[in-house]
Each structure stands twice: as structure tokens, then as C-alpha cells.
PDB file of N, CA and C in Angstrom:
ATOM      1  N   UNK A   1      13.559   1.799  11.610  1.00  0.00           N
ATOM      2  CA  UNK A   1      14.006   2.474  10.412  1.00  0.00           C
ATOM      3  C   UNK A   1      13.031   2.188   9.269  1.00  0.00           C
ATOM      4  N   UNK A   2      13.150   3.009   8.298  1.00  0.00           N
ATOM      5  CA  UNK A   2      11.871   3.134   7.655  1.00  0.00           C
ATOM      6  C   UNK A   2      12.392   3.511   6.119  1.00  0.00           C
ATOM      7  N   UNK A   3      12.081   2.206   4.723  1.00  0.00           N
ATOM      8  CA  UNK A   3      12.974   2.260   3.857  1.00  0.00           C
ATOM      9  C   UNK A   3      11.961   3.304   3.352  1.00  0.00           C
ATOM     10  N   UNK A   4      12.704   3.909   1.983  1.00  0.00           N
ATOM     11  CA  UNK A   4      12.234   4.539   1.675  1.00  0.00           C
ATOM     12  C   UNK A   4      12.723   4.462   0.289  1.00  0.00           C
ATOM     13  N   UNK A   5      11.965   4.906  -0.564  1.00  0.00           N
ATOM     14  CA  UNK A   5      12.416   4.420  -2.596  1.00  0.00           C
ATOM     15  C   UNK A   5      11.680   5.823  -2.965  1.00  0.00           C
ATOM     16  N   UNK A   6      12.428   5.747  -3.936  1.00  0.00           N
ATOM     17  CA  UNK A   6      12.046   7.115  -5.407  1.00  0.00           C
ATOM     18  C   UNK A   6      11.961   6.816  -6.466  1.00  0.00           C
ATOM     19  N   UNK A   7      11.117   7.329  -7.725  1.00  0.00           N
ATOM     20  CA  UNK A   7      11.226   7.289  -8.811  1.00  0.00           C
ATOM     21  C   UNK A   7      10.476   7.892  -9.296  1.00  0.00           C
ATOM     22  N   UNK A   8      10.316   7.624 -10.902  1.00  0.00           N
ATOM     23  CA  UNK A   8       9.341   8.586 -12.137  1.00  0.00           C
ATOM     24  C   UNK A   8       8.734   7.323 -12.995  1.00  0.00           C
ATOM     25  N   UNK A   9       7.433   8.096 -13.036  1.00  0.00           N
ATOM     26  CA  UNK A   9       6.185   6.789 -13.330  1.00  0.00           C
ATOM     27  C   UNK A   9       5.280   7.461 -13.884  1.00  0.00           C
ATOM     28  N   UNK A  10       4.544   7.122 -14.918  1.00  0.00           N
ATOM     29  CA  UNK A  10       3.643   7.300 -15.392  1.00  0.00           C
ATOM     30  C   UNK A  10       1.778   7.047 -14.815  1.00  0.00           C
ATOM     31  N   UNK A  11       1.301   8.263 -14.849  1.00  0.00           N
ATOM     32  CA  UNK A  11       0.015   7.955 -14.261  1.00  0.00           C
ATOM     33  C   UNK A  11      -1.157   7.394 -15.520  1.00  0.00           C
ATOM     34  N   UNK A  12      -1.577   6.121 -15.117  1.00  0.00           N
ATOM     35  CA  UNK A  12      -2.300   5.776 -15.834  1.00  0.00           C
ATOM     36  C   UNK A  12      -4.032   5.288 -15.518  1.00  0.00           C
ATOM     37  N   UNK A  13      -4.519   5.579 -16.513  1.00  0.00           N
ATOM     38  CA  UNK A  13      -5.996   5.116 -15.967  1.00  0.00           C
ATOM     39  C   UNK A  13      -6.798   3.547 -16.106  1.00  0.00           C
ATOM     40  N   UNK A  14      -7.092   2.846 -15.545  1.00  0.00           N
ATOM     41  CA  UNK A  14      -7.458   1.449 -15.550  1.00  0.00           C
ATOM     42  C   UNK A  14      -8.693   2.431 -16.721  1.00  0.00           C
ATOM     43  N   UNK A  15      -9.148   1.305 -17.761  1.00  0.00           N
ATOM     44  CA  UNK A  15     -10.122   1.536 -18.402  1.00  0.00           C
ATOM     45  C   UNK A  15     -11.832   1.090 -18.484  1.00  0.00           C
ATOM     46  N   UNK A  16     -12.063   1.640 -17.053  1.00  0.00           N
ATOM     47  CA  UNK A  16     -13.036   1.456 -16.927  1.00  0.00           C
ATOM     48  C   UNK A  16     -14.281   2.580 -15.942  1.00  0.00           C
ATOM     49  N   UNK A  17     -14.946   2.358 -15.623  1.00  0.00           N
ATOM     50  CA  UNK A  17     -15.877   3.489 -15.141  1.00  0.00           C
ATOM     51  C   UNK A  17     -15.418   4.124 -14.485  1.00  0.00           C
ATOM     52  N   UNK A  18     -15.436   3.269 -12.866  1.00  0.00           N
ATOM     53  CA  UNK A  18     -14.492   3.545 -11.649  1.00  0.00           C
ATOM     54  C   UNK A  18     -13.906   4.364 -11.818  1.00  0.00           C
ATOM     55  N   UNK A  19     -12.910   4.673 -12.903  1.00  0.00           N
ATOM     56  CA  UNK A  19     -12.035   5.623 -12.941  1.00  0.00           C
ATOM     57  C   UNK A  19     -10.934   5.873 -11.877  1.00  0.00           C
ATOM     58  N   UNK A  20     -10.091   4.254 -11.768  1.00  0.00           N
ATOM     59  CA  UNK A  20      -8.859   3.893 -10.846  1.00  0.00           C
ATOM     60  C   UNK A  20      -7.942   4.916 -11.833  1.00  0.00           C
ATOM     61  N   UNK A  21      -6.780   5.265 -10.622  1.00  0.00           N
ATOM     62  CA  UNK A  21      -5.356   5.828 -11.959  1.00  0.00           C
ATOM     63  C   UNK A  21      -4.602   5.221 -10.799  1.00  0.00           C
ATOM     64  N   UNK A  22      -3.530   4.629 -11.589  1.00  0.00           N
ATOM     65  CA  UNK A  22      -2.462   4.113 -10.804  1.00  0.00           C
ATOM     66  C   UNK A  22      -1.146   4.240 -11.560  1.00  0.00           C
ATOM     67  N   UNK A  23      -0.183   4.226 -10.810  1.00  0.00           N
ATOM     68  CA  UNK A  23       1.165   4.343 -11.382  1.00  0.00           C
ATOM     69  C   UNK A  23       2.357   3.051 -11.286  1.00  0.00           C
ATOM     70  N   UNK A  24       2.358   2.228 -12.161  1.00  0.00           N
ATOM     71  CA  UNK A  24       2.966   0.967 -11.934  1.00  0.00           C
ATOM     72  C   UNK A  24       4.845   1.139 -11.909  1.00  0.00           C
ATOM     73  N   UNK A  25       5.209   0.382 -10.539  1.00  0.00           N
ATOM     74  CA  UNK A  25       6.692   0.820 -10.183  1.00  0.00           C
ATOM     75  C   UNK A  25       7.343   0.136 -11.448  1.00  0.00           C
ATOM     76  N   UNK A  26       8.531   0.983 -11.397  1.00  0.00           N
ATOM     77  CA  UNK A  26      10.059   0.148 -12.581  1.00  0.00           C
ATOM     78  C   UNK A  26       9.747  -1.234 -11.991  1.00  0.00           C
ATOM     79  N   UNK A  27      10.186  -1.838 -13.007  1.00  0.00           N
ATOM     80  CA  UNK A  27      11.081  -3.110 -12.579  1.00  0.00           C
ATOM     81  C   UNK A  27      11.915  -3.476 -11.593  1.00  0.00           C
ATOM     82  N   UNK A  28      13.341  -2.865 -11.893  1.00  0.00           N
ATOM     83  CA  UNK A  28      14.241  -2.883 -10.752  1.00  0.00           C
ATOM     84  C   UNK A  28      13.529  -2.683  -9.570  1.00  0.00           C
ATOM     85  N   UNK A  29      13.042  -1.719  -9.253  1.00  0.00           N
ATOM     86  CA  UNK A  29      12.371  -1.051  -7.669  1.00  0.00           C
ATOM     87  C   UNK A  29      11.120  -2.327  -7.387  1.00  0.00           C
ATOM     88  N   UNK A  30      10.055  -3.206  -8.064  1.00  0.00           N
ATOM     89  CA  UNK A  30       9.549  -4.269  -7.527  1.00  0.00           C
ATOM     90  C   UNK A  30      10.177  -5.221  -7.161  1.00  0.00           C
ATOM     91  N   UNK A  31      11.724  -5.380  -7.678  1.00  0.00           N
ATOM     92  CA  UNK A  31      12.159  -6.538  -7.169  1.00  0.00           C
ATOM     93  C   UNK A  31      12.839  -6.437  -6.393  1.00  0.00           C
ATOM     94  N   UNK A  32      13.452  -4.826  -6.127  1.00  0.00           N
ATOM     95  CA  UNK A  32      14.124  -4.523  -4.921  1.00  0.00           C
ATOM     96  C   UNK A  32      13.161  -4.754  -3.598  1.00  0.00           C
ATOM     97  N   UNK A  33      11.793  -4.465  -3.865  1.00  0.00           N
ATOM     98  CA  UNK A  33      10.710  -4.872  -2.658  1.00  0.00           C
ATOM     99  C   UNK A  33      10.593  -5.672  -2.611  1.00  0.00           C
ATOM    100  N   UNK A  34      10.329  -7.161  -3.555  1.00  0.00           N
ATOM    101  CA  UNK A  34      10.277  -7.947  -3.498  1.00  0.00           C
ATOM    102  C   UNK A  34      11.224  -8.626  -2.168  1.00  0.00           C
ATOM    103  N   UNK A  35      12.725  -8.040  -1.912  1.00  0.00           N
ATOM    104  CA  UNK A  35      13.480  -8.692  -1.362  1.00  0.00           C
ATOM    105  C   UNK A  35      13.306  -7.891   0.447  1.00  0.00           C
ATOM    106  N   UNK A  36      13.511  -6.292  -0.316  1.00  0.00           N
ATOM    107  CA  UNK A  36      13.210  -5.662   1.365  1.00  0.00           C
ATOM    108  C   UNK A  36      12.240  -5.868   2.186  1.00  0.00           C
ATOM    109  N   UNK A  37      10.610  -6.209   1.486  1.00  0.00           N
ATOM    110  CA  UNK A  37       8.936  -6.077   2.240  1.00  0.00           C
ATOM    111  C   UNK A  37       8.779  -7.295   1.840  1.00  0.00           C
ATOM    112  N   UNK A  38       9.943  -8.300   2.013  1.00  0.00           N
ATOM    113  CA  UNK A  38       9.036  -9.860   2.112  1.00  0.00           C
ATOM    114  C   UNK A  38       8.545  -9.940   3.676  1.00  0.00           C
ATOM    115  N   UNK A  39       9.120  -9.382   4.631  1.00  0.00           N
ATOM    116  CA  UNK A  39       8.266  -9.882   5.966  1.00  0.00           C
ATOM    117  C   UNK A  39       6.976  -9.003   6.403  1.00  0.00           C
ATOM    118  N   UNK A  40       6.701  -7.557   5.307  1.00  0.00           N
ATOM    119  CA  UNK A  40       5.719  -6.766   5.363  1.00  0.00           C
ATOM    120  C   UNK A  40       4.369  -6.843   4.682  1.00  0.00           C
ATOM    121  N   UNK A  41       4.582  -7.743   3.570  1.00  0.00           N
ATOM    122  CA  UNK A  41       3.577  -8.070   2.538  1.00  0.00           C
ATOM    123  C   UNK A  41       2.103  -8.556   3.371  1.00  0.00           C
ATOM    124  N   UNK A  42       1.261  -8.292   3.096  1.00  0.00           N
ATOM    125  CA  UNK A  42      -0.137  -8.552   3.923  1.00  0.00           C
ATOM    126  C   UNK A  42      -0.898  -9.217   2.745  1.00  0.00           C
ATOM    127  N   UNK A  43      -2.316  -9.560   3.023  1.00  0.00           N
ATOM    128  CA  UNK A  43      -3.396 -10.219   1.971  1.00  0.00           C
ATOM    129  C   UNK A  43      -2.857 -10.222   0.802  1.00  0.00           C
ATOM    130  N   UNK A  44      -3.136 -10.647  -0.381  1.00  0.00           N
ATOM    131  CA  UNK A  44      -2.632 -11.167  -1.915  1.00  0.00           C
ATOM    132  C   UNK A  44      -1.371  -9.830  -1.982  1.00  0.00           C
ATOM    133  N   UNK A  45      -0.523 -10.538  -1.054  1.00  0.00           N
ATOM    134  CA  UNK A  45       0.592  -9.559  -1.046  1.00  0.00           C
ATOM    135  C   UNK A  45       1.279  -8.009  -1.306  1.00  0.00           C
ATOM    136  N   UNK A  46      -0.040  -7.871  -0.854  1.00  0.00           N
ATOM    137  CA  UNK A  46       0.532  -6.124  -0.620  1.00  0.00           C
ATOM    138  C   UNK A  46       0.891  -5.726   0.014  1.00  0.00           C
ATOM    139  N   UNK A  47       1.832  -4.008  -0.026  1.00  0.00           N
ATOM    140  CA  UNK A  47       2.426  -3.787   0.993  1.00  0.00           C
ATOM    141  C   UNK A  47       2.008  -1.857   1.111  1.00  0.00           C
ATOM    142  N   UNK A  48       1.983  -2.000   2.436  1.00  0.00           N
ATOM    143  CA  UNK A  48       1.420  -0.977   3.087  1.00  0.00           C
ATOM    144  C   UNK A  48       1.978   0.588   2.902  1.00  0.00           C
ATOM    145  N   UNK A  49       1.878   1.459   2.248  1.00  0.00           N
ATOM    146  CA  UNK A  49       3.001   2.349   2.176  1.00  0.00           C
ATOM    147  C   UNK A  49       2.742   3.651   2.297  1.00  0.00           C
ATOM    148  N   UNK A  50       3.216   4.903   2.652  1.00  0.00           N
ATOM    149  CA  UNK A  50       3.016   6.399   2.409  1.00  0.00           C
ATOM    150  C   UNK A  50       3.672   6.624   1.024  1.00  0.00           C
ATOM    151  N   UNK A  51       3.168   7.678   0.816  1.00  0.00           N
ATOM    152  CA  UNK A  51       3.268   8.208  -1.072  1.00  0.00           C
ATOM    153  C   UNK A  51       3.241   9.336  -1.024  1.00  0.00           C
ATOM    154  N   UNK A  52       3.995   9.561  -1.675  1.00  0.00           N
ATOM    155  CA  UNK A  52       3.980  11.074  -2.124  1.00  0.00           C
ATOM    156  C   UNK A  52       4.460  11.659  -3.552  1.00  0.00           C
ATOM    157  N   UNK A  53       3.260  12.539  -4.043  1.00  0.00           N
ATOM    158  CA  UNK A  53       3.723  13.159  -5.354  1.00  0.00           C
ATOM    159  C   UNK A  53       3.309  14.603  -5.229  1.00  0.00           C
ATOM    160  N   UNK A  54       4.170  15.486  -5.583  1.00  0.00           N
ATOM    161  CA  UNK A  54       4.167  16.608  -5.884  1.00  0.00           C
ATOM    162  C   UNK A  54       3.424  17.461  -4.181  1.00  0.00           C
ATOM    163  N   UNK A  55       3.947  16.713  -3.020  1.00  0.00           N
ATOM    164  CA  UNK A  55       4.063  17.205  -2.369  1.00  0.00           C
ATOM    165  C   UNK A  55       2.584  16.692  -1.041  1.00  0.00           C
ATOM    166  N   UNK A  56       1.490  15.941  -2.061  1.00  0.00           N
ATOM    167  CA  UNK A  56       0.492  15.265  -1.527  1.00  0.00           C
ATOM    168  C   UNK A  56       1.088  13.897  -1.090  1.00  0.00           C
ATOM    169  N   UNK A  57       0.878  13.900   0.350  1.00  0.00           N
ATOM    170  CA  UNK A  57       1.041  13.058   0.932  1.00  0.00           C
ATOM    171  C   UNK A  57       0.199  11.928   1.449  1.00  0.00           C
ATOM    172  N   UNK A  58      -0.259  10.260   1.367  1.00  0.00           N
ATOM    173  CA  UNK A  58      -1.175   9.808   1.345  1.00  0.00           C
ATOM    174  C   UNK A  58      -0.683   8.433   2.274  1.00  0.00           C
ATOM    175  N   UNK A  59      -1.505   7.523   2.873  1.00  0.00           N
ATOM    176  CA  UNK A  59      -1.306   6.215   3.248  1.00  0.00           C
ATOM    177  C   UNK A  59      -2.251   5.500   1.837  1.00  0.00           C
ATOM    178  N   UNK A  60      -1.428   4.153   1.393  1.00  0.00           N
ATOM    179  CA  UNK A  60      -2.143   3.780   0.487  1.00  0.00           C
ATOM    180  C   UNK A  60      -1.590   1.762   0.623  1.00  0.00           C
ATOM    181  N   UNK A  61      -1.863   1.062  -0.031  1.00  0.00           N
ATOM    182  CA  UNK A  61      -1.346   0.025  -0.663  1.00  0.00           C
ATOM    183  C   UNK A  61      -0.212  -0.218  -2.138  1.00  0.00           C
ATOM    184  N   UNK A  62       0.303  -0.821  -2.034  1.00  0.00           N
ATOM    185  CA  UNK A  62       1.063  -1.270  -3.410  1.00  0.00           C
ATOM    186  C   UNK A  62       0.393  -2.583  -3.465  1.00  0.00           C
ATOM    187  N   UNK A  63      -0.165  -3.078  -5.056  1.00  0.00           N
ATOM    188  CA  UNK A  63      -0.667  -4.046  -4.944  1.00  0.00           C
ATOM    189  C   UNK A  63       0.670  -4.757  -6.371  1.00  0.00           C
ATOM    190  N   UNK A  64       0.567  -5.845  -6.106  1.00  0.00           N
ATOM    191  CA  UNK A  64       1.560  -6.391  -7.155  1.00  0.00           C
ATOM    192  C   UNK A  64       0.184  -6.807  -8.448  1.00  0.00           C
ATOM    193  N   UNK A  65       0.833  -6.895  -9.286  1.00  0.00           N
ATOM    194  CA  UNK A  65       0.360  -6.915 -11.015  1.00  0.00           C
ATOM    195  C   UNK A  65       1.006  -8.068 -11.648  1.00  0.00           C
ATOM    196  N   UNK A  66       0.554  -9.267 -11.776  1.00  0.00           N
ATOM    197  CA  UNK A  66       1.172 -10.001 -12.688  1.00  0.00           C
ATOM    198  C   UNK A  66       1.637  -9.978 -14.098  1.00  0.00           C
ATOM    199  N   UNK A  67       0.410  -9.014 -14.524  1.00  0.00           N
ATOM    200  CA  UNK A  67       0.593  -8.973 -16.175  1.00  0.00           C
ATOM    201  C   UNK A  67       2.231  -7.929 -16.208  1.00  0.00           C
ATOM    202  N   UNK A  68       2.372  -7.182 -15.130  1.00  0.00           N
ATOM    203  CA  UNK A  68       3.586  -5.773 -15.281  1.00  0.00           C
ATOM    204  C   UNK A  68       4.868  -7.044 -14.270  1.00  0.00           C
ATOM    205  N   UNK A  69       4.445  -7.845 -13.754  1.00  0.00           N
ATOM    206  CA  UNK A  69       5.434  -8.359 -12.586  1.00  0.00           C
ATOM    207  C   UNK A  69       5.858  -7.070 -11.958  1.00  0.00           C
ATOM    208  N   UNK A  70       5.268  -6.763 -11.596  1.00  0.00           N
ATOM    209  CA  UNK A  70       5.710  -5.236 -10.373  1.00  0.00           C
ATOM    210  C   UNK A  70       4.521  -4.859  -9.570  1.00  0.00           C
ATOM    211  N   UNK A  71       4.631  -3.831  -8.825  1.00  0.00           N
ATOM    212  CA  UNK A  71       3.598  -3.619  -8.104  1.00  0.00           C
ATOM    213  C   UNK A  71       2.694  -2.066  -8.595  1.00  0.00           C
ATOM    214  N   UNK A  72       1.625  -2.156  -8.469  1.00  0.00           N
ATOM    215  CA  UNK A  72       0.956  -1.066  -8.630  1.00  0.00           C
ATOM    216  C   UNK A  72       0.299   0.221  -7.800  1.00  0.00           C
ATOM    217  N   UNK A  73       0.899   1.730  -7.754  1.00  0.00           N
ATOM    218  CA  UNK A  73       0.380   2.746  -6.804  1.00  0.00           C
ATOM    219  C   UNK A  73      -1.099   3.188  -7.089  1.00  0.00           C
ATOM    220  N   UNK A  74      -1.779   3.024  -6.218  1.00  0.00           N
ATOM    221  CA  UNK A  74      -3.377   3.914  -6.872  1.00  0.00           C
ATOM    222  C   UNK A  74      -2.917   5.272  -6.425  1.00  0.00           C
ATOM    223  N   UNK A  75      -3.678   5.617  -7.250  1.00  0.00           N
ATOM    224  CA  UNK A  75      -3.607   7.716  -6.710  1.00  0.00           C
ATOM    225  C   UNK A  75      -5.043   7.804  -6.906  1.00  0.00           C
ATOM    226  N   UNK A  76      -5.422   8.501  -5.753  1.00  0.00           N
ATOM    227  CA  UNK A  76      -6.793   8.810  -5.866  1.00  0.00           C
ATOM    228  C   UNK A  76      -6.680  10.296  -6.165  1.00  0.00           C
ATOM    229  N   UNK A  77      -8.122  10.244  -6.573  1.00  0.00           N
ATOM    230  CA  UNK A  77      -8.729  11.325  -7.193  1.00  0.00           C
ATOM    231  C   UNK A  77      -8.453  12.827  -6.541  1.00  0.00           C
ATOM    232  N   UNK A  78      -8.524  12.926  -5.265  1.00  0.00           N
ATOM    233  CA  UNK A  78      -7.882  13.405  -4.044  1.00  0.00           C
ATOM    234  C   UNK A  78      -6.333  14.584  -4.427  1.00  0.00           C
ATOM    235  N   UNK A  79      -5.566  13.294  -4.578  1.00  0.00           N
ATOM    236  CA  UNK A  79      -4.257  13.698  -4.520  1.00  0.00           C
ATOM    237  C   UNK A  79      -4.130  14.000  -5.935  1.00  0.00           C
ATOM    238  N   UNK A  80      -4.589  13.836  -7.439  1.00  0.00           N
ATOM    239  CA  UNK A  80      -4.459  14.160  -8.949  1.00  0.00           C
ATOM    240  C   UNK A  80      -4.797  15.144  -8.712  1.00  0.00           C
ATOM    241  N   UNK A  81      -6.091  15.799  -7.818  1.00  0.00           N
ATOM    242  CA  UNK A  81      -6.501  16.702  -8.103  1.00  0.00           C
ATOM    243  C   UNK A  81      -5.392  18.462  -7.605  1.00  0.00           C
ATOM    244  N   UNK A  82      -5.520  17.899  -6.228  1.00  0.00           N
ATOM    245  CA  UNK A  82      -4.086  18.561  -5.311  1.00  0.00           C
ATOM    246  C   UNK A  82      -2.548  18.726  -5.872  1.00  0.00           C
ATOM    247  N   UNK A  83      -2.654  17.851  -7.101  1.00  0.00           N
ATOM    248  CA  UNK A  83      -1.020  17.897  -7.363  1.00  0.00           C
ATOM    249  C   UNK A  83      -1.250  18.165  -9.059  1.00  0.00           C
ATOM    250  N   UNK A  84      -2.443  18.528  -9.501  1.00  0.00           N
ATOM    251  CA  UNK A  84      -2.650  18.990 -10.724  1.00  0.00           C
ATOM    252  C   UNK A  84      -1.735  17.586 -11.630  1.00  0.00           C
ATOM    253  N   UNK A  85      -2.104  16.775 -11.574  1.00  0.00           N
ATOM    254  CA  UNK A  85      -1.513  15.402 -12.171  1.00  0.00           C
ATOM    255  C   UNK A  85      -3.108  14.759 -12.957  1.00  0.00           C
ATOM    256  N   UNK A  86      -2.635  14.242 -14.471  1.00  0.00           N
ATOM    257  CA  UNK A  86      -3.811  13.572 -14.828  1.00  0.00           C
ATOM    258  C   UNK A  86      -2.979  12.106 -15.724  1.00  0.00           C
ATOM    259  N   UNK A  87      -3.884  11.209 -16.413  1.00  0.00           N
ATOM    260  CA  UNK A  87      -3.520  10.301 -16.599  1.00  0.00           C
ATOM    261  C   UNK A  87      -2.718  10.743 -17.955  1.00  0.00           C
ATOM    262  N   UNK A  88      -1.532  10.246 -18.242  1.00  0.00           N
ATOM    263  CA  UNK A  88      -0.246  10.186 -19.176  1.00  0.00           C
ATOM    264  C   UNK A  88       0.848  10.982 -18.941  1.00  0.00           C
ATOM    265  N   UNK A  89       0.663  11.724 -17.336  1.00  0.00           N
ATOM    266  CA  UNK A  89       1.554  12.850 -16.756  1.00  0.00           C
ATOM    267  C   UNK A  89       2.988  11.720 -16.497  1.00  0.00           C
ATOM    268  N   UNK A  90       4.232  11.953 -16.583  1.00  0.00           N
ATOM    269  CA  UNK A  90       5.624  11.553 -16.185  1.00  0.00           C
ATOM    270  C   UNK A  90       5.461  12.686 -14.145  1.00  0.00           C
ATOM    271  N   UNK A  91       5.521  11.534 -13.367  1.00  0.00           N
ATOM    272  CA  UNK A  91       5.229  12.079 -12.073  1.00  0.00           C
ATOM    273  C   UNK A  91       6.383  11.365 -11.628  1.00  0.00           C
ATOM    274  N   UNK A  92       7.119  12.348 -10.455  1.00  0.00           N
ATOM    275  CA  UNK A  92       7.790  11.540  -9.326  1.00  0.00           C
ATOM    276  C   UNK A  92       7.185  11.261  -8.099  1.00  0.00           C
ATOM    277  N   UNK A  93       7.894   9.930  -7.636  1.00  0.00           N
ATOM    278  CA  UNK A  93       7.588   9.679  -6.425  1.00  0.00           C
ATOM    279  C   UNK A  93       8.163   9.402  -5.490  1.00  0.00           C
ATOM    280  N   UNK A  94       7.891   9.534  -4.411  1.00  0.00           N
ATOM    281  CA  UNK A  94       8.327   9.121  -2.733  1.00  0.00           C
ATOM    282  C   UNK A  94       7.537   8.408  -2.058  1.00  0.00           C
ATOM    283  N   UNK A  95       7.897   7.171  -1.739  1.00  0.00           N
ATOM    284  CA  UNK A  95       7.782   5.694  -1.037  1.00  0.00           C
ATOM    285  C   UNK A  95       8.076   5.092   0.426  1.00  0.00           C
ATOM    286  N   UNK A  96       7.289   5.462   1.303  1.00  0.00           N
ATOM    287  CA  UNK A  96       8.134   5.110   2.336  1.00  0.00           C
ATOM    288  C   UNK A  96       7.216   3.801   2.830  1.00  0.00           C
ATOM    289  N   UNK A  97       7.525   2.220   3.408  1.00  0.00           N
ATOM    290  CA  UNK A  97       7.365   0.970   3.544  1.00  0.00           C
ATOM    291  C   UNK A  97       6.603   1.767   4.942  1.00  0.00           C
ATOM    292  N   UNK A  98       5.054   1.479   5.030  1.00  0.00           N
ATOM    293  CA  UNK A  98       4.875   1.173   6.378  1.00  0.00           C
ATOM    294  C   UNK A  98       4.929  -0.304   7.083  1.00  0.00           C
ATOM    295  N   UNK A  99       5.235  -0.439   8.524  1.00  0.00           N
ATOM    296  CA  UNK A  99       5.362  -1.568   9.026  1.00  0.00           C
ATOM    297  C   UNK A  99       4.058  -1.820  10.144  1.00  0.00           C
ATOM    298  N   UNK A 100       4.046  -2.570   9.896  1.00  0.00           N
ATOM    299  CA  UNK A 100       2.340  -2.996  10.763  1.00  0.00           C
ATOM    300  C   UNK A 100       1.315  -2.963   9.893  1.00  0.00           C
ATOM    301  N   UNK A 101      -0.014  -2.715  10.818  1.00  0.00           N
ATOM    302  CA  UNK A 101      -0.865  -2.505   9.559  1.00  0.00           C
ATOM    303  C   UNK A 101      -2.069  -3.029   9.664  1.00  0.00           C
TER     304      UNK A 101
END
């Protein structure tokens, strides 16, 4: 079985060249992972996940964020572009925990 989470997040851009955009989860929903993907968490504890916004579907990481205490979605360039999403857009999302990895 295969959990799966939703929500609305803001796409934001790390400020720097690279030009990362990521969307950092609520509160509630990191600590709800915190408790469901403690036996899934891999290297500096991330967890493995499919994503989806506006219909682009991706395999990616959640990486946790100390400064937010939550975890952080990258969206690549890829999928902003496909889902007409840019940085300060209010986006929903779909989360599903991969296992393995």
C-alpha cells in the first residue's frame, strides 16, 4: 500500500544561479511524514517520492530543511514548464511515498 498526501504550496526559487524552485510542505504534513516514512527515509534523510502538479507527473526526493523544520519538493524546470507554474504560483500537490529505492 502506498501512502499518499495532498496539499497547496507555494513555488519558490532558491536564490541563486542554479535556478532550484522548490515547494516547502505545511507543517502538519512534515510531521505527519515524519511519523509514516520513518522506516523509508534514505541518506541525510530523505524520502523518495512521486509528485504531481497540474497533472506532471515526476519521481523526485523530499529533502528535509531545518531552517522550515519540514521537508522540501524540487520541481524541475521540466515539469514548471509543462504545468505553466513559475516561482510565487499557489500550486497543488499529489504525493505518493515511494518504497525502496
Amino acid at each position: 500500500m502506498t501512502a499518499s498526501y495532498s496539499f497547496r504550496g507555494e513555488l519558490w526559487h532558491y536564490p541563486e544561479a542554479a535556478g532550484w524552485h522548490f515547494i516547502t510542505l505545511p507543517p502538519d504534513l512534515a510531521d505527519e511524514l515524519q511519523d509514516d516514512a520513518a522506516p523509508l527515509r534514505k541518506a541525510f534523510g530523505s524520502l523518495k517520492v512521486s509528485a504531481s502538479i497540474a497533472g506532471q507527473r515526476w519521481s523526485t526526493s523530499l529533502f528535509p530543511d531545518s531552517k522550515s523544520r519540514s521537508y522540501l519538493l524540487p520541481v524541475k524546470k521540466e515539469v514548471r514548464a509543462a504545468a505553466g507554474i513559475s516561482a510565487g504560483d499557489e500550486v497543488d500537490v499529489e504525493l505518493d511515498l515511494e518504497p525502496g529505492g
